[in-house]
C-alpha atoms as a PDB file:
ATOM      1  CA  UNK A   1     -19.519 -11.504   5.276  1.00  0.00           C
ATOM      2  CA  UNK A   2     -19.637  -8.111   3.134  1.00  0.00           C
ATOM      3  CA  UNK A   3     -19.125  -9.094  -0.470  1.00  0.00           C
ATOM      4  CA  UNK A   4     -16.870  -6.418  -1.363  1.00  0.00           C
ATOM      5  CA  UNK A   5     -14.787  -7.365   1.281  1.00  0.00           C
ATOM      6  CA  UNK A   6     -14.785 -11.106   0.602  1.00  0.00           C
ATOM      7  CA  UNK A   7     -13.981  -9.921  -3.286  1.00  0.00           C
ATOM      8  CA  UNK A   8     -10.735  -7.374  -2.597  1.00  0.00           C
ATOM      9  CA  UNK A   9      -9.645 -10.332   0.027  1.00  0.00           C
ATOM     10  CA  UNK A  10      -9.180 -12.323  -3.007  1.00  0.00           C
ATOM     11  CA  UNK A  11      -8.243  -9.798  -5.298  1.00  0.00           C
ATOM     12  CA  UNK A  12      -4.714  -9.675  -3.506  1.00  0.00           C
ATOM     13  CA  UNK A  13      -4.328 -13.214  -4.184  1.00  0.00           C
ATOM     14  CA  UNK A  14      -5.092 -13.223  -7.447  1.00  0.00           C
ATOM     15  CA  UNK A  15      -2.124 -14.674 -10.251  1.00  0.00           C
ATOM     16  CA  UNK A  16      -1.591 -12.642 -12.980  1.00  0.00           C
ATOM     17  CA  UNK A  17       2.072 -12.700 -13.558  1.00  0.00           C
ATOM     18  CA  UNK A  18       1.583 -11.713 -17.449  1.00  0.00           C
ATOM     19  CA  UNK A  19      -1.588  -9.501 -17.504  1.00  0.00           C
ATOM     20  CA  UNK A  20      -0.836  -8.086 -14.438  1.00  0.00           C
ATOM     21  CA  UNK A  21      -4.649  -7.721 -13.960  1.00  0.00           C
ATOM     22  CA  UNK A  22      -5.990  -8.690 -11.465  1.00  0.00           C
ATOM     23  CA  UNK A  23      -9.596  -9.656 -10.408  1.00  0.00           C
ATOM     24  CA  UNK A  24     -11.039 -10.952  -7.404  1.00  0.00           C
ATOM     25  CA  UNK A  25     -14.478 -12.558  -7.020  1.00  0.00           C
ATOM     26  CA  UNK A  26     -17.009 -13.184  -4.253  1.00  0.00           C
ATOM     27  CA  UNK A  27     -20.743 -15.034  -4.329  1.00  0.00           C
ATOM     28  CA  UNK A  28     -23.207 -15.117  -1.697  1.00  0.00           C
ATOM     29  CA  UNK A  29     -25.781 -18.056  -1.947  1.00  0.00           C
ATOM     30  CA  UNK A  30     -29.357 -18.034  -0.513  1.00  0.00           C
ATOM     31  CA  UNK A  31     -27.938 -19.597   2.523  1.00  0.00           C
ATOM     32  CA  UNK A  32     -25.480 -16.913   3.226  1.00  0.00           C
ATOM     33  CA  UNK A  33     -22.328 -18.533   2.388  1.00  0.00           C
ATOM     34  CA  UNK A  34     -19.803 -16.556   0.496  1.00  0.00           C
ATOM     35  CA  UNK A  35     -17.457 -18.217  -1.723  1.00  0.00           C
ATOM     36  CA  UNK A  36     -14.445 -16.513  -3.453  1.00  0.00           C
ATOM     37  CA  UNK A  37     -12.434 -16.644  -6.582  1.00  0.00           C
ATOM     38  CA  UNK A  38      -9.582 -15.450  -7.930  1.00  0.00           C
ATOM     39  CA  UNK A  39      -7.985 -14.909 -11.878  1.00  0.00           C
ATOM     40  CA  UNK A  40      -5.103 -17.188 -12.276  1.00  0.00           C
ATOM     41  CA  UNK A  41      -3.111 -16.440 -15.308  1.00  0.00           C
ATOM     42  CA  UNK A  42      -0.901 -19.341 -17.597  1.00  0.00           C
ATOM     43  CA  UNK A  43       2.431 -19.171 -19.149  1.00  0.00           C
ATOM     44  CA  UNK A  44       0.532 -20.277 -22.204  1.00  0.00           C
ATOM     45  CA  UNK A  45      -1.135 -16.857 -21.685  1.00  0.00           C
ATOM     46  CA  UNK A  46      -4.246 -16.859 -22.166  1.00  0.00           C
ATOM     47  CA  UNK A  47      -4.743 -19.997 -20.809  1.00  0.00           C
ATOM     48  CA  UNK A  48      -5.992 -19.165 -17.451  1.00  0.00           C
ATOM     49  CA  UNK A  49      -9.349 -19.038 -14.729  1.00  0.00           C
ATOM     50  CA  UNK A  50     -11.577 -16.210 -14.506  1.00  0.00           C
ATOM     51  CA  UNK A  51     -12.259 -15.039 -10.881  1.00  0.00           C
ATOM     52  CA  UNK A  52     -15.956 -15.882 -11.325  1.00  0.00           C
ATOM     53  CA  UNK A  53     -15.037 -19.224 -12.583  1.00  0.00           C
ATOM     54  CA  UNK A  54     -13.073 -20.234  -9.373  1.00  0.00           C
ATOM     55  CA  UNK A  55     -16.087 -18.924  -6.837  1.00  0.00           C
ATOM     56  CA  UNK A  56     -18.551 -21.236  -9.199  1.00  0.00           C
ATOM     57  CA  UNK A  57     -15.822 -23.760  -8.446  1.00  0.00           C
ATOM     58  CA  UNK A  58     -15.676 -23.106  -4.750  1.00  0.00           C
ATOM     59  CA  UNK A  59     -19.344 -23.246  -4.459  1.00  0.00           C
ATOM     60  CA  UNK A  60     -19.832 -26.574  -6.262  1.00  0.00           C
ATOM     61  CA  UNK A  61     -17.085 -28.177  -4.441  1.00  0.00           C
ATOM     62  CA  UNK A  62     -19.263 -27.465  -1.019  1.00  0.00           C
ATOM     63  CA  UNK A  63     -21.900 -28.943  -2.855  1.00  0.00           C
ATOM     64  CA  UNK A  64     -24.040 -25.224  -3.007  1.00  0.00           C
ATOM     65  CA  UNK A  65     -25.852 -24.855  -6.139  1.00  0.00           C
ATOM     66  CA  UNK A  66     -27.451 -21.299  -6.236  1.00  0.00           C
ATOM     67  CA  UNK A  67     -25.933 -17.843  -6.817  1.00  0.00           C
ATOM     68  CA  UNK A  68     -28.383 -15.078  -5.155  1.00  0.00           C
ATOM     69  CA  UNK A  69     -24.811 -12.056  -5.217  1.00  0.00           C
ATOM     70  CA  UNK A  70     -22.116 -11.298  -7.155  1.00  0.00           C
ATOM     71  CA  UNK A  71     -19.282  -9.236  -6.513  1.00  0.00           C
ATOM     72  CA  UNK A  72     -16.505  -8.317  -8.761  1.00  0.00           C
ATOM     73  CA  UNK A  73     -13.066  -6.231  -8.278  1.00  0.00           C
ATOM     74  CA  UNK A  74     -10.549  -4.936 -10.629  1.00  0.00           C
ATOM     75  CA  UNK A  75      -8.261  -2.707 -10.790  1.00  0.00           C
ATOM     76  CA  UNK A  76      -9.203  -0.438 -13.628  1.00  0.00           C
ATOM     77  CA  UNK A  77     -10.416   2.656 -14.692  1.00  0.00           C
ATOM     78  CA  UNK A  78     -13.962   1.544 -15.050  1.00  0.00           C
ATOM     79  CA  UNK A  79     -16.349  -1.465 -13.326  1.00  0.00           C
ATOM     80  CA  UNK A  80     -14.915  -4.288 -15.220  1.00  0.00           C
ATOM     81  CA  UNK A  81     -17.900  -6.745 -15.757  1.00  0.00           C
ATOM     82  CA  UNK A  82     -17.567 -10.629 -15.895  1.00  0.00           C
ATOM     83  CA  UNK A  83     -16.668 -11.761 -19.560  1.00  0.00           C
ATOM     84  CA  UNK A  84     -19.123 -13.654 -21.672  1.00  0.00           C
ATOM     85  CA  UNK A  85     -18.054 -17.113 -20.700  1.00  0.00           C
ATOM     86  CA  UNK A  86     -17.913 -16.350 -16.742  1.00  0.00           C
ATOM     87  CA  UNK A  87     -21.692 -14.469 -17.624  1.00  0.00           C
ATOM     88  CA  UNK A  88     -23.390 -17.788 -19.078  1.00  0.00           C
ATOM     89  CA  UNK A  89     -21.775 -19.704 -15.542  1.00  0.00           C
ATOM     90  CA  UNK A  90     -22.813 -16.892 -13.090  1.00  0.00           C
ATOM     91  CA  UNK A  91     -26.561 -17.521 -15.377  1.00  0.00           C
ATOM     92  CA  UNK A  92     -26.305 -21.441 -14.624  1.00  0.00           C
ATOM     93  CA  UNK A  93     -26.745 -20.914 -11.125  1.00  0.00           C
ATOM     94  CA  UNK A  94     -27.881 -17.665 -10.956  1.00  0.00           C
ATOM     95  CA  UNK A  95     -31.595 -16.513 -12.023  1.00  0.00           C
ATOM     96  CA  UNK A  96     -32.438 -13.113 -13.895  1.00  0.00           C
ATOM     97  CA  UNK A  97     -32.732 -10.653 -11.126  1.00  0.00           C
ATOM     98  CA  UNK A  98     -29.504 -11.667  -9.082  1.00  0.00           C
ATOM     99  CA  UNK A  99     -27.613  -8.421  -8.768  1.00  0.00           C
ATOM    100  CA  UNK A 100     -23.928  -8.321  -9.896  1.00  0.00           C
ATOM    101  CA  UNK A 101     -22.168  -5.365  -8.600  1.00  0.00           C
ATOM    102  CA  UNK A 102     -18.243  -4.221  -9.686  1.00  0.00           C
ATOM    103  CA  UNK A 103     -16.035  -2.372  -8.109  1.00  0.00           C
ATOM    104  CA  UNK A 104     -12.671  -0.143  -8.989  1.00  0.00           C
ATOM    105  CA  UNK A 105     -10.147  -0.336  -6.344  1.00  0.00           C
ATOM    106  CA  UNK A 106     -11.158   3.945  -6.210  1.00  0.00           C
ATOM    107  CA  UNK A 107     -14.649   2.292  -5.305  1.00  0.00           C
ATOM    108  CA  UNK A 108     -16.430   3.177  -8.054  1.00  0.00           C
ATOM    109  CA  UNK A 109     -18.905   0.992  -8.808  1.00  0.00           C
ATOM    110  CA  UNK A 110     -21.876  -0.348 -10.827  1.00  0.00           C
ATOM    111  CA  UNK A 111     -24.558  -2.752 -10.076  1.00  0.00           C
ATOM    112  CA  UNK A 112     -26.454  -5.338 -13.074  1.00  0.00           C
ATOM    113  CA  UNK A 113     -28.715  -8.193 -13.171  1.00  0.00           C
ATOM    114  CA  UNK A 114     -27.627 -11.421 -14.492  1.00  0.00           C
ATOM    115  CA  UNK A 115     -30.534 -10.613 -16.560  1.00  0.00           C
ATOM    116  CA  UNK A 116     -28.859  -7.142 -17.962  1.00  0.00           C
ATOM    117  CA  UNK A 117     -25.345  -9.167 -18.520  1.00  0.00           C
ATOM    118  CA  UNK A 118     -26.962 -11.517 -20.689  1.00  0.00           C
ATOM    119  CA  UNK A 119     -29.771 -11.572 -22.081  1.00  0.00           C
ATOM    120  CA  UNK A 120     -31.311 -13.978 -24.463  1.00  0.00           C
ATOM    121  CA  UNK A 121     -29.108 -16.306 -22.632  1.00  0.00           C
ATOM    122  CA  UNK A 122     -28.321 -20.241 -23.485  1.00  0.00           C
ATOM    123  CA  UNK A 123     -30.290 -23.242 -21.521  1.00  0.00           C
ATOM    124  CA  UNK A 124     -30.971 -26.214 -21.057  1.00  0.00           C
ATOM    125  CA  UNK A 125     -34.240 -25.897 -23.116  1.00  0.00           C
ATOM    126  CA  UNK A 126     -32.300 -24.999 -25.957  1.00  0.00           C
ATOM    127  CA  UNK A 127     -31.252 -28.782 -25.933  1.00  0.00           C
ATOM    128  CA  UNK A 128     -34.503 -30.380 -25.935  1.00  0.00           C
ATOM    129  CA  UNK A 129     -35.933 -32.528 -28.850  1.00  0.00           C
END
């Protein structure tokens, strides 16, 4: 499945009743599979899911545990890229050089590594004694 396709699939069933922006999400894993995601907005604005969070979830819940593509869709007048939260999850599962690409509904678009997103990110060796 084409990830920009997968991503404006979900895009039109994104929630966003308060924002009114919308964002749709799609990740391919090594095997192929394409999971999608979609913002869902809160009355206790901003309480809410970010598109990339609900993919992650999609792809855990099938029990897949590595991110090799991102796509991202937004309405807006630029590529909108993930926020810093949904950045340090797509870096969980993702490694450095896993491309990220977002789209404008005009299909502009721009493509970044995880790596590029965010670097000197947070892991697990952080933790360690």
């Amino acid at each position: 499945m084409d990830l920009l396709q997968a991503a404006s699939e979900a895009y039109e069933k994104a929630y966003a009743p308060y924002s009114r922006f919308k964002v749709g999400a799609a990740i391919r894993t090594p095997s192929g599979a394409v999971y999608q995601g979609v913002n869902v907005e809160n009355v206790a604005y901003p309480e809410g899911t970010c598109a990339e969070a609900g993919a992650i979830a999609a792809m855990a819940l099938a029990g897949d545990r590595e991110i090799s593509e991102v796509a991202v869709i937004a309405d807006a007048t630029a590529p909108v890229p993930p926020c810093g939260g949904c950045r340090q999850k797509l870096a969980e599962f993702g490694k450095g050089d896993v491309k990220v690409t977002m789209y404008t509904l005009s299909g502009e678009k721009l493509v970044m590594t995880l790596a590029e997103l965010l670097p000197g990110k947070f892991t697990a060796e952080h933790m360690k004694d």
